[in-house]
PDB file of N, CA and C in Angstrom:
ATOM      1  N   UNK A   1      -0.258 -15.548 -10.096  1.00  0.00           N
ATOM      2  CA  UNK A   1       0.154 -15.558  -8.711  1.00  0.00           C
ATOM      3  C   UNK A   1      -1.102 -15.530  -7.847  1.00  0.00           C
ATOM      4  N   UNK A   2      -0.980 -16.030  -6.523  1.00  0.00           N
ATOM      5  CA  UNK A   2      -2.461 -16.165  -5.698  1.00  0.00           C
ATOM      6  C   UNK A   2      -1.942 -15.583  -4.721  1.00  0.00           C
ATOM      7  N   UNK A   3      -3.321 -15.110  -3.650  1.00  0.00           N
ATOM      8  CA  UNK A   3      -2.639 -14.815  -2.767  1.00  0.00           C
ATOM      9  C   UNK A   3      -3.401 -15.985  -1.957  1.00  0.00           C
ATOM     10  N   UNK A   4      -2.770 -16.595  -0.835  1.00  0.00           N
ATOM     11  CA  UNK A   4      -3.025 -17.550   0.038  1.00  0.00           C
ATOM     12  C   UNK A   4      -2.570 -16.923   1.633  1.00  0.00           C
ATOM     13  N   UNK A   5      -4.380 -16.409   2.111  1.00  0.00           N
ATOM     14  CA  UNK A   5      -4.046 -16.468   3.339  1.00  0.00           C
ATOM     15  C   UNK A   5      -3.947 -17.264   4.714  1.00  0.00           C
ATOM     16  N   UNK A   6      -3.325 -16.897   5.488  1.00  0.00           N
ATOM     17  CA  UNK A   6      -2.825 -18.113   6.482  1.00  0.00           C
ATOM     18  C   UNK A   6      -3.327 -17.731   7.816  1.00  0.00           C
ATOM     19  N   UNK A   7      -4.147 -18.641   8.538  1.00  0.00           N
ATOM     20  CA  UNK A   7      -4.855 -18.332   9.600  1.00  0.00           C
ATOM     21  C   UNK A   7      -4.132 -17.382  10.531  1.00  0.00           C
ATOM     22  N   UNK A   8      -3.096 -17.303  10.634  1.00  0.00           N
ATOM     23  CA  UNK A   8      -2.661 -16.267  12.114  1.00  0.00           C
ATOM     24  C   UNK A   8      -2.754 -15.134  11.227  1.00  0.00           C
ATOM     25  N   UNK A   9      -2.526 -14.693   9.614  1.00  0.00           N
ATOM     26  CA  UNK A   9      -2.259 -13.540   9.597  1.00  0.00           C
ATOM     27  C   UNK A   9      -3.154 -12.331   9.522  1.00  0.00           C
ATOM     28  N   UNK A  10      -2.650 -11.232   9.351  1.00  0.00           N
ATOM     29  CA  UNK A  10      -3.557 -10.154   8.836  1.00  0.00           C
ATOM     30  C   UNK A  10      -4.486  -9.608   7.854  1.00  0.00           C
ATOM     31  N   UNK A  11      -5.097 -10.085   7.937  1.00  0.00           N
ATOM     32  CA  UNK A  11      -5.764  -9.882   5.900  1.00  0.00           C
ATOM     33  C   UNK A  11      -5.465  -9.028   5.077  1.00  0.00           C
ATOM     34  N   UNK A  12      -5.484  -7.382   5.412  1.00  0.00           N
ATOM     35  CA  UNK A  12      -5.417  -6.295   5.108  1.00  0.00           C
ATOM     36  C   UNK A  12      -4.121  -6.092   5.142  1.00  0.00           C
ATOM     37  N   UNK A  13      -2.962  -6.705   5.853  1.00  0.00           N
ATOM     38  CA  UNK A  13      -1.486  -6.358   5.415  1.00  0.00           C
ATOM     39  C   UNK A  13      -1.368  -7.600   4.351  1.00  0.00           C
ATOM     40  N   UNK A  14      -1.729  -8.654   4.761  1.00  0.00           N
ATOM     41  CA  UNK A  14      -1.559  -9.422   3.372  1.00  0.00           C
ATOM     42  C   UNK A  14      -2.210  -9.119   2.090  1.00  0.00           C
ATOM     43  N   UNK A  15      -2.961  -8.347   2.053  1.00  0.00           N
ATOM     44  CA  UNK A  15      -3.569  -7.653   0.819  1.00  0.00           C
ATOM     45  C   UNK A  15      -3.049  -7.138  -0.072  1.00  0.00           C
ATOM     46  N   UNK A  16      -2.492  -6.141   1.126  1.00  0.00           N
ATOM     47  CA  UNK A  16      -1.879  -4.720   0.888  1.00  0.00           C
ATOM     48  C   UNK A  16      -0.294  -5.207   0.087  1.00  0.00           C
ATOM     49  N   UNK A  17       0.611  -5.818   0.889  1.00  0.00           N
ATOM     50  CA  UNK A  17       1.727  -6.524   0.742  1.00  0.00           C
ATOM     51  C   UNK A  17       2.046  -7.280  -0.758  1.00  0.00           C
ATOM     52  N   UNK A  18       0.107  -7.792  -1.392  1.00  0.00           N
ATOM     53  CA  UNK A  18       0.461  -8.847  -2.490  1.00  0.00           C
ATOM     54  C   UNK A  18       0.355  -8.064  -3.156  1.00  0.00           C
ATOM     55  N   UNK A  19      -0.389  -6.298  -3.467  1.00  0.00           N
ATOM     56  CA  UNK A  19      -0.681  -5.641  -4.415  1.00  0.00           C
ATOM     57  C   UNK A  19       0.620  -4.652  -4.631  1.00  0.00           C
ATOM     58  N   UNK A  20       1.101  -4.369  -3.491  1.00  0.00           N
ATOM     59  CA  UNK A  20       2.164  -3.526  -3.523  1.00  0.00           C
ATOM     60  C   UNK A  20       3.615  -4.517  -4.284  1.00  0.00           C
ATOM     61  N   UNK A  21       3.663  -5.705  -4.003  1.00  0.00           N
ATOM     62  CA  UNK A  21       4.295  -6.572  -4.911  1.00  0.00           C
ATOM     63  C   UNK A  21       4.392  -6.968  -6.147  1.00  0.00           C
ATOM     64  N   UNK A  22       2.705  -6.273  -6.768  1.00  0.00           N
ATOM     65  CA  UNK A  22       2.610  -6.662  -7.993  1.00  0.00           C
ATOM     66  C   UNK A  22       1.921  -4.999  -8.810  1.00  0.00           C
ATOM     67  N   UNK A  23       2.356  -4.150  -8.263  1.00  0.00           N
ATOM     68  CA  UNK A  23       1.492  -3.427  -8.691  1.00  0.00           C
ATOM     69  C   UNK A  23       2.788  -2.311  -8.447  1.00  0.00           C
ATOM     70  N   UNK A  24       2.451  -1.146  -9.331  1.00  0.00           N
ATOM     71  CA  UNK A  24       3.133   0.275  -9.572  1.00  0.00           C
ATOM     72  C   UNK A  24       2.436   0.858  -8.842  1.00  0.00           C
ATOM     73  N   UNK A  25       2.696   2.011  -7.516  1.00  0.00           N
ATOM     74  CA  UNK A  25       2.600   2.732  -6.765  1.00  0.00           C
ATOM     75  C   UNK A  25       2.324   4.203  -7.631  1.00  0.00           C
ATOM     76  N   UNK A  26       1.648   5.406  -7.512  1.00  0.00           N
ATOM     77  CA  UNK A  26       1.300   6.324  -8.450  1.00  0.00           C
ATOM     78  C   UNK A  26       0.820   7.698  -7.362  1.00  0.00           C
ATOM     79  N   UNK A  27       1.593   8.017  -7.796  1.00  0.00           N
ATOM     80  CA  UNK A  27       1.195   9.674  -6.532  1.00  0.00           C
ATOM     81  C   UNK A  27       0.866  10.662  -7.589  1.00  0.00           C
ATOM     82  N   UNK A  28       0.175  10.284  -8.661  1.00  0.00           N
ATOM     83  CA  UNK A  28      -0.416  11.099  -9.331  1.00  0.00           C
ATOM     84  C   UNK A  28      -1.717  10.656  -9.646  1.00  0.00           C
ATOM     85  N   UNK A  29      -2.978  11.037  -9.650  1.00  0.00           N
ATOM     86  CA  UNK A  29      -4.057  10.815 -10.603  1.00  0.00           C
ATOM     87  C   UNK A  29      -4.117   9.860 -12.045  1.00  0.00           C
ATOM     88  N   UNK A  30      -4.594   8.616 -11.934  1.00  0.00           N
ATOM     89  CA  UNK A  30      -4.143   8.066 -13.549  1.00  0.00           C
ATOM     90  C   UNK A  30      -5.417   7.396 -13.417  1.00  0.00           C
ATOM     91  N   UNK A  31      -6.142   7.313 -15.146  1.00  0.00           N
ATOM     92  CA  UNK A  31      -6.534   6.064 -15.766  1.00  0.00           C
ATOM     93  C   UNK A  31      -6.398   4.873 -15.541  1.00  0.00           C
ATOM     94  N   UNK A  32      -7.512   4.592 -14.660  1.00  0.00           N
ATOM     95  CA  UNK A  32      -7.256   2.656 -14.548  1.00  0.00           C
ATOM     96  C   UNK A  32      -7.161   2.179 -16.115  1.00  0.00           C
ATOM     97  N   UNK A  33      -7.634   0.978 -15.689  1.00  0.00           N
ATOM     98  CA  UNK A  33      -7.699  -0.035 -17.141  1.00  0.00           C
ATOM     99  C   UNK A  33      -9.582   0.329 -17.814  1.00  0.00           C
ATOM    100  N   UNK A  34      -9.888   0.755 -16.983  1.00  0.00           N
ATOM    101  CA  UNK A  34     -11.282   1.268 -17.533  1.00  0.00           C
ATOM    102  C   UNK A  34     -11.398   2.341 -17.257  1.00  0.00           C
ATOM    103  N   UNK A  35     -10.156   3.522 -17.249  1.00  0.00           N
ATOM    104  CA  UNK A  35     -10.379   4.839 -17.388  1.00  0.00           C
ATOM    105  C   UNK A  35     -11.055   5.622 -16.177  1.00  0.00           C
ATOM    106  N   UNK A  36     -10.960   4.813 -15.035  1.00  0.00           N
ATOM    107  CA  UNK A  36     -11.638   5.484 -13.680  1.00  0.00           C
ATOM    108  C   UNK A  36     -10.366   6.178 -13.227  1.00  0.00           C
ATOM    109  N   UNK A  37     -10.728   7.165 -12.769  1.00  0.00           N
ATOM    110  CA  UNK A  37      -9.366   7.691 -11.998  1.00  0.00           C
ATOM    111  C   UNK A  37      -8.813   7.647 -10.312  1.00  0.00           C
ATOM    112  N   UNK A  38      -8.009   7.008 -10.463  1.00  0.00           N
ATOM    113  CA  UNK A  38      -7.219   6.229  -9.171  1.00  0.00           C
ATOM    114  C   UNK A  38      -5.875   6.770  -9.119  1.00  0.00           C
ATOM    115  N   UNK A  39      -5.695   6.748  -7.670  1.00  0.00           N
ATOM    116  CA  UNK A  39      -4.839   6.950  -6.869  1.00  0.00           C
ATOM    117  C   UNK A  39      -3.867   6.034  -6.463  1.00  0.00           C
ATOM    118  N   UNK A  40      -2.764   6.342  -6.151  1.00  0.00           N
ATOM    119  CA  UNK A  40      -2.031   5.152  -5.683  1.00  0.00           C
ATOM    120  C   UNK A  40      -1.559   3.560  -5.749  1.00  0.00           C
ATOM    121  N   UNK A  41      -2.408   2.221  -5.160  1.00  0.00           N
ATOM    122  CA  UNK A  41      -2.052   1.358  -5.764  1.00  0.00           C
ATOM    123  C   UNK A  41      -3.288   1.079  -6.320  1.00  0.00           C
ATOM    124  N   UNK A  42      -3.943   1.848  -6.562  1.00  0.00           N
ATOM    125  CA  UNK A  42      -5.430   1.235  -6.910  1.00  0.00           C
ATOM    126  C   UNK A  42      -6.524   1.958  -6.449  1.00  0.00           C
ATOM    127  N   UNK A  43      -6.624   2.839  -5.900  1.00  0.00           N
ATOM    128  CA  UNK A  43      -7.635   3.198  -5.283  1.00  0.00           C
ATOM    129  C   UNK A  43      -8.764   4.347  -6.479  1.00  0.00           C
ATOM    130  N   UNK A  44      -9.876   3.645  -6.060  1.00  0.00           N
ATOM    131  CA  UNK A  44     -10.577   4.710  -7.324  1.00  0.00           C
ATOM    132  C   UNK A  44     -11.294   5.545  -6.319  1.00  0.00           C
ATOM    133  N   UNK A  45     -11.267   6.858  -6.874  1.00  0.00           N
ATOM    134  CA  UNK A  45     -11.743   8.480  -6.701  1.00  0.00           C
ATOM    135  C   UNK A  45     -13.306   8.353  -6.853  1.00  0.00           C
ATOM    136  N   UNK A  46     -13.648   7.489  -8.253  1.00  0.00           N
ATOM    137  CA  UNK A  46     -15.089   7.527  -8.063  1.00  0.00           C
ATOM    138  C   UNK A  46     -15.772   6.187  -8.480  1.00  0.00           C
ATOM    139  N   UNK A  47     -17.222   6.620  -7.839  1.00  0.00           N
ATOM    140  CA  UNK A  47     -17.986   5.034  -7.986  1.00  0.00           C
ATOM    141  C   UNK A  47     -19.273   5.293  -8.926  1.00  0.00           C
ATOM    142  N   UNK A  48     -19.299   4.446  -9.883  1.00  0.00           N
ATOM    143  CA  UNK A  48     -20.613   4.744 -11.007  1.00  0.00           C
ATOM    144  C   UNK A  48     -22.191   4.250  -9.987  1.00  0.00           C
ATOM    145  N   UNK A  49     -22.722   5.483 -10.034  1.00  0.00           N
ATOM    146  CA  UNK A  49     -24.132   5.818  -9.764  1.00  0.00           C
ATOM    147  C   UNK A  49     -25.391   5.618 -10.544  1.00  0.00           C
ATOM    148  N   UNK A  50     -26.629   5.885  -9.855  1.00  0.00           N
ATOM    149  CA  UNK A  50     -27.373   5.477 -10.680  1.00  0.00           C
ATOM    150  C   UNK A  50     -27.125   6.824 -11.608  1.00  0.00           C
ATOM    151  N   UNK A  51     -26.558   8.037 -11.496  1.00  0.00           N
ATOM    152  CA  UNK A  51     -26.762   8.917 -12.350  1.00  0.00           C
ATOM    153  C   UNK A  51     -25.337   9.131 -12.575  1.00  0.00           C
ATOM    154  N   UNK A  52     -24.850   8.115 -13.080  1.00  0.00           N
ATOM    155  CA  UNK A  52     -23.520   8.742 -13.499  1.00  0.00           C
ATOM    156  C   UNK A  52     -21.872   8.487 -12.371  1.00  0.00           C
ATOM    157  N   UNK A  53     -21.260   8.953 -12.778  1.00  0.00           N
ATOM    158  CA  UNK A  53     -20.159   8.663 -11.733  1.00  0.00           C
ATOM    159  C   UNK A  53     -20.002   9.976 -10.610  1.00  0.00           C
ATOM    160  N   UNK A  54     -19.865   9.638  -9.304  1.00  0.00           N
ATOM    161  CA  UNK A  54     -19.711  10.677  -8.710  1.00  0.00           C
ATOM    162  C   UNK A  54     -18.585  10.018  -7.566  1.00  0.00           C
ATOM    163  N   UNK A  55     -17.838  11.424  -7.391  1.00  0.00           N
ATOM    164  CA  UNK A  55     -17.068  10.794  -5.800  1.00  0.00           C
ATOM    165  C   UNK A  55     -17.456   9.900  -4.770  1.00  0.00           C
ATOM    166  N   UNK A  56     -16.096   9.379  -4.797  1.00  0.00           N
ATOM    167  CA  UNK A  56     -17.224   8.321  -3.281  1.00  0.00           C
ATOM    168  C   UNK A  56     -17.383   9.429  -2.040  1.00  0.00           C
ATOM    169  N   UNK A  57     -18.225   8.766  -1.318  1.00  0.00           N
ATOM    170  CA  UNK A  57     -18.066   9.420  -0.402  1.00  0.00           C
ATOM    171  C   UNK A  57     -17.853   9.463   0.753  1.00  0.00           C
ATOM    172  N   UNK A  58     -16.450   8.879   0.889  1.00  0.00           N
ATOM    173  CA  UNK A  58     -15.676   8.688   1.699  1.00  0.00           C
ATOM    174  C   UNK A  58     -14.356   8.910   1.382  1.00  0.00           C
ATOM    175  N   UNK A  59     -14.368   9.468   0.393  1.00  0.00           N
ATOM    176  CA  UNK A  59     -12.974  10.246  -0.682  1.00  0.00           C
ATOM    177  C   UNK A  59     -12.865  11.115   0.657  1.00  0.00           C
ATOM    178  N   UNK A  60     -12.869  12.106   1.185  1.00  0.00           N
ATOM    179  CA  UNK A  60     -12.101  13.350   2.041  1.00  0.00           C
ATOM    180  C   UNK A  60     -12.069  12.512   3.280  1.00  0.00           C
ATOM    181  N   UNK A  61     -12.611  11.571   3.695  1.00  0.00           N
ATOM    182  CA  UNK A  61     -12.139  10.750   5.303  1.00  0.00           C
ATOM    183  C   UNK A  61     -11.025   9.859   4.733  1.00  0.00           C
ATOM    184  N   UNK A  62     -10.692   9.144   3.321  1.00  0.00           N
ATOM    185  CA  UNK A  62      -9.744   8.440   3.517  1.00  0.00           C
ATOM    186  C   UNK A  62      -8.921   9.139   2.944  1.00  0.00           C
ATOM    187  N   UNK A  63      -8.779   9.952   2.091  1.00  0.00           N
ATOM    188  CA  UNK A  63      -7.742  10.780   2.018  1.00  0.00           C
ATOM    189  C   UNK A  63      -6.960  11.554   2.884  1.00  0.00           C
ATOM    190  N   UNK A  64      -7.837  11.859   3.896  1.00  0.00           N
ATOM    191  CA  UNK A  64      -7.178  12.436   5.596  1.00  0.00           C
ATOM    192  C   UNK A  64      -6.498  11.262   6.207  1.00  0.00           C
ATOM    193  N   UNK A  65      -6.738  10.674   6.212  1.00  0.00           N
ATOM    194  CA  UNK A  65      -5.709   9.179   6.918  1.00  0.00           C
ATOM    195  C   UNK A  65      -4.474   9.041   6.400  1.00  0.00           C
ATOM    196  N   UNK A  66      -4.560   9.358   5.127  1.00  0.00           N
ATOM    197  CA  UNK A  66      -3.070   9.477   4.351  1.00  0.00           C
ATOM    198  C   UNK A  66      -2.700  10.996   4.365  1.00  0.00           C
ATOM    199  N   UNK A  67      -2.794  11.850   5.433  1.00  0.00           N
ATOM    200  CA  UNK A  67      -2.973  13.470   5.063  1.00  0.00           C
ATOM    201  C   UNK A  67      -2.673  14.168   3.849  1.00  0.00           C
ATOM    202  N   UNK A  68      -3.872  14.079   3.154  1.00  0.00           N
ATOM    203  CA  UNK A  68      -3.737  13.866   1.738  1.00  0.00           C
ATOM    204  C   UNK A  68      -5.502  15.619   2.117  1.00  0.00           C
ATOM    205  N   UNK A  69      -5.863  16.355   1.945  1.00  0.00           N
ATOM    206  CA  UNK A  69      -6.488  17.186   1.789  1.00  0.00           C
ATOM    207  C   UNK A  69      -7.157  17.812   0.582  1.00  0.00           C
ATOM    208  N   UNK A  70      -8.022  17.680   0.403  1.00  0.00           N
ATOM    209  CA  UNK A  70      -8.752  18.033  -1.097  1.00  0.00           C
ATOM    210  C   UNK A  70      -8.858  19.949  -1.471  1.00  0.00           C
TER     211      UNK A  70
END
């Protein structure tokens, strides 16, 4: 499936819209496909560093948008 965007629209709702269409929603902590741990429809918790994996850091600002609190 592709996604094909169309000049008037939104990018980020059409994004959002093709993943939520094809994808399982998760309000728990899970194992991606490479064992990163993600949130929701996708979202990963952490980003590999030069030393390893650490939180992003922007984990507690976007988690407040969803009032979601660490």
């Amino acid at each position: 499936m592709t996604l094909s965007p169309r000049p008037s629209a939104d990018f980020q709702t059409e994004a959002f819209n093709f993943i939520k269409g094809n994808e399982a929603v998760s309000i728990q902590v899970y194992g991606d496909t490479r064992g990163v741990p993600t949130l929701g429809y996708g979202y990963a918790l952490v980003v590999r560093g030069a030393n390893g994996w650490a939180l992003k850091d922007t984990l507690d600002a976007d988690l407040q948008q969803i009032n979601i609190t660490l």
